[in-house]
Protein backbone atom coordinates (compact mmCIF):
# COMPACT_ATOMS: atom_id res chain seq x y z
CA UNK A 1 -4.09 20.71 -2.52
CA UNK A 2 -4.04 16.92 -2.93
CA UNK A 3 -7.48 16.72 -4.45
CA UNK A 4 -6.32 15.72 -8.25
CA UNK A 5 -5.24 11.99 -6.25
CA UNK A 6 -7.55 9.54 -5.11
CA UNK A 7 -5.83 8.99 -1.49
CA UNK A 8 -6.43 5.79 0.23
CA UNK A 9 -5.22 4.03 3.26
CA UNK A 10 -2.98 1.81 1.30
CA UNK A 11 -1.59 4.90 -0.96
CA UNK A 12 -0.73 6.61 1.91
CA UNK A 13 0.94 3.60 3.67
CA UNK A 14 3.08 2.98 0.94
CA UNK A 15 4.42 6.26 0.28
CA UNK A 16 4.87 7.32 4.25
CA UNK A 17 7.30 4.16 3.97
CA UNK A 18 8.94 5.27 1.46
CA UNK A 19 9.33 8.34 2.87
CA UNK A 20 10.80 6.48 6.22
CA UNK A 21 12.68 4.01 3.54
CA UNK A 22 14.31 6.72 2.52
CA UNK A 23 15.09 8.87 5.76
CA UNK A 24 16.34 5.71 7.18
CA UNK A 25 18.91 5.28 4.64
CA UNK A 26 19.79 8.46 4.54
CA UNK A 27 21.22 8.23 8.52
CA UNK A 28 22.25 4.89 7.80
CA UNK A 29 24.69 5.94 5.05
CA UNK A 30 25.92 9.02 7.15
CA UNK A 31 26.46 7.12 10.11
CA UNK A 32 27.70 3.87 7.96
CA UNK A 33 28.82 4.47 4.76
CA UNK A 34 28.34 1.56 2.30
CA UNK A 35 30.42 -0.47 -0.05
CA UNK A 36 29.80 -2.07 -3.77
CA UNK A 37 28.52 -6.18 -3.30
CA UNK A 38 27.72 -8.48 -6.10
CA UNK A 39 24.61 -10.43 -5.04
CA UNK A 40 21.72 -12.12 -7.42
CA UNK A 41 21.59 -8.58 -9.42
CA UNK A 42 23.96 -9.04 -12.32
CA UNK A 43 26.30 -5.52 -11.37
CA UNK A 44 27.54 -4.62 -7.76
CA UNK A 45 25.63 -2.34 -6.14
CA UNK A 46 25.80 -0.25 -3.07
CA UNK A 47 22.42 -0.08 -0.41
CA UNK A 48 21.61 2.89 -2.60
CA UNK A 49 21.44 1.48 -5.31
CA UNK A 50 19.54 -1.72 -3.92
CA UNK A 51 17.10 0.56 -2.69
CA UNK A 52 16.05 2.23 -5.75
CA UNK A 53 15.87 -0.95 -7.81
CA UNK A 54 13.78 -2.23 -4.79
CA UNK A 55 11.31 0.56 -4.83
CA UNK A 56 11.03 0.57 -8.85
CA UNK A 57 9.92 -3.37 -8.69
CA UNK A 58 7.59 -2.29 -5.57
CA UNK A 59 5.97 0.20 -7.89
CA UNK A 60 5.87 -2.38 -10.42
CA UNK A 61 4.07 -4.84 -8.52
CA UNK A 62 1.51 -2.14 -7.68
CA UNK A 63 0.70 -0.69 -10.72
CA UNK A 64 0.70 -4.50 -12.35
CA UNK A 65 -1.88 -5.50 -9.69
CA UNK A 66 -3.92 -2.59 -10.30
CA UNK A 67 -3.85 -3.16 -13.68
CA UNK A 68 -5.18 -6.98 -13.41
CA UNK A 69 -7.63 -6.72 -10.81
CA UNK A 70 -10.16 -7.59 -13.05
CA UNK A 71 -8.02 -10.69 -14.49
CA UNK A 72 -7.47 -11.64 -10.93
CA UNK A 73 -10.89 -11.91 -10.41
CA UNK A 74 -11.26 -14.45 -12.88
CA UNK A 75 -8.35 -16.36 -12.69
CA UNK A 76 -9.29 -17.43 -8.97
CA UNK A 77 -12.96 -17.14 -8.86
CA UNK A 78 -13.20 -14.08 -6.77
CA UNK A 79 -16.56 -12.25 -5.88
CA UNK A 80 -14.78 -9.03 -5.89
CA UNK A 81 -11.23 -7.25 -6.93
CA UNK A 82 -8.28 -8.59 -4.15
CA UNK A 83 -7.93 -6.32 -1.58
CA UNK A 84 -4.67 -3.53 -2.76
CA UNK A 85 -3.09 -4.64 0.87
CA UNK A 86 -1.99 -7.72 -0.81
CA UNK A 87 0.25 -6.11 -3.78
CA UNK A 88 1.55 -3.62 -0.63
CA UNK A 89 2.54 -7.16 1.37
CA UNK A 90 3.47 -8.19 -2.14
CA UNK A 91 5.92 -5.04 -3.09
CA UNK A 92 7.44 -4.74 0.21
CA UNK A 93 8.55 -8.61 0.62
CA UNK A 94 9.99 -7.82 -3.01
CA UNK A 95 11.95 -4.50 -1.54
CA UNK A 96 13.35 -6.42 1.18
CA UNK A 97 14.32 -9.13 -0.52
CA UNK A 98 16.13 -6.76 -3.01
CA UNK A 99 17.67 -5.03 -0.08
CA UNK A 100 19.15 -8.23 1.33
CA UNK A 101 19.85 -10.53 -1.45
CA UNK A 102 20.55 -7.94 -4.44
């Protein structure tokens, strides 16, 4: 069934969290729901709303890194492509910090 993706540990990871991510805030509205707050993001938003703009930079960061593995190389004289764990550490210290300070 899930042959046409190449799974790995990391691809998994990240989308079981979101999964959780998004169970989590799921309860978390039902049992608190949330109000508008103007942070660094230039609009008020809601946790919601902080969460989806979170996730879309997380993919961001992903697909970038994947994209300039090969630059990345280069740049800082590695022997092989940067391990994917790092854009994962990367994409989820962006999320939080979205979910906090946006």
């Amino acid at each position: 069934m899930f042959d046409w993706m190449v799974w790995t540990v990391p691809t998994a990871v990240f989308f079981i969290c979101v999964a959780l991510l998004l169970a989590g805030m799921t309860a978390w509205e039902i049992r608190s729901p949330t109000v508008l707050r103007k942070g660094f993001l230039p609009m008020r938003t809601t946790r919601g709303d902080r969460l989806f703009i979170g996730l879309l930079v997380a993919a961001y960061i992903n697909l970038g890194f994947l994209g300039l593995g090969e630059q990345i190389m280069g740049w800082f004289s590695l022997q092989e492509e940067p391990s994917i764990w790092v854009s994962f550490v990367l994409s989820m210290g962006a999320l939080i910090f979205v979910m906090r300070k946006g």
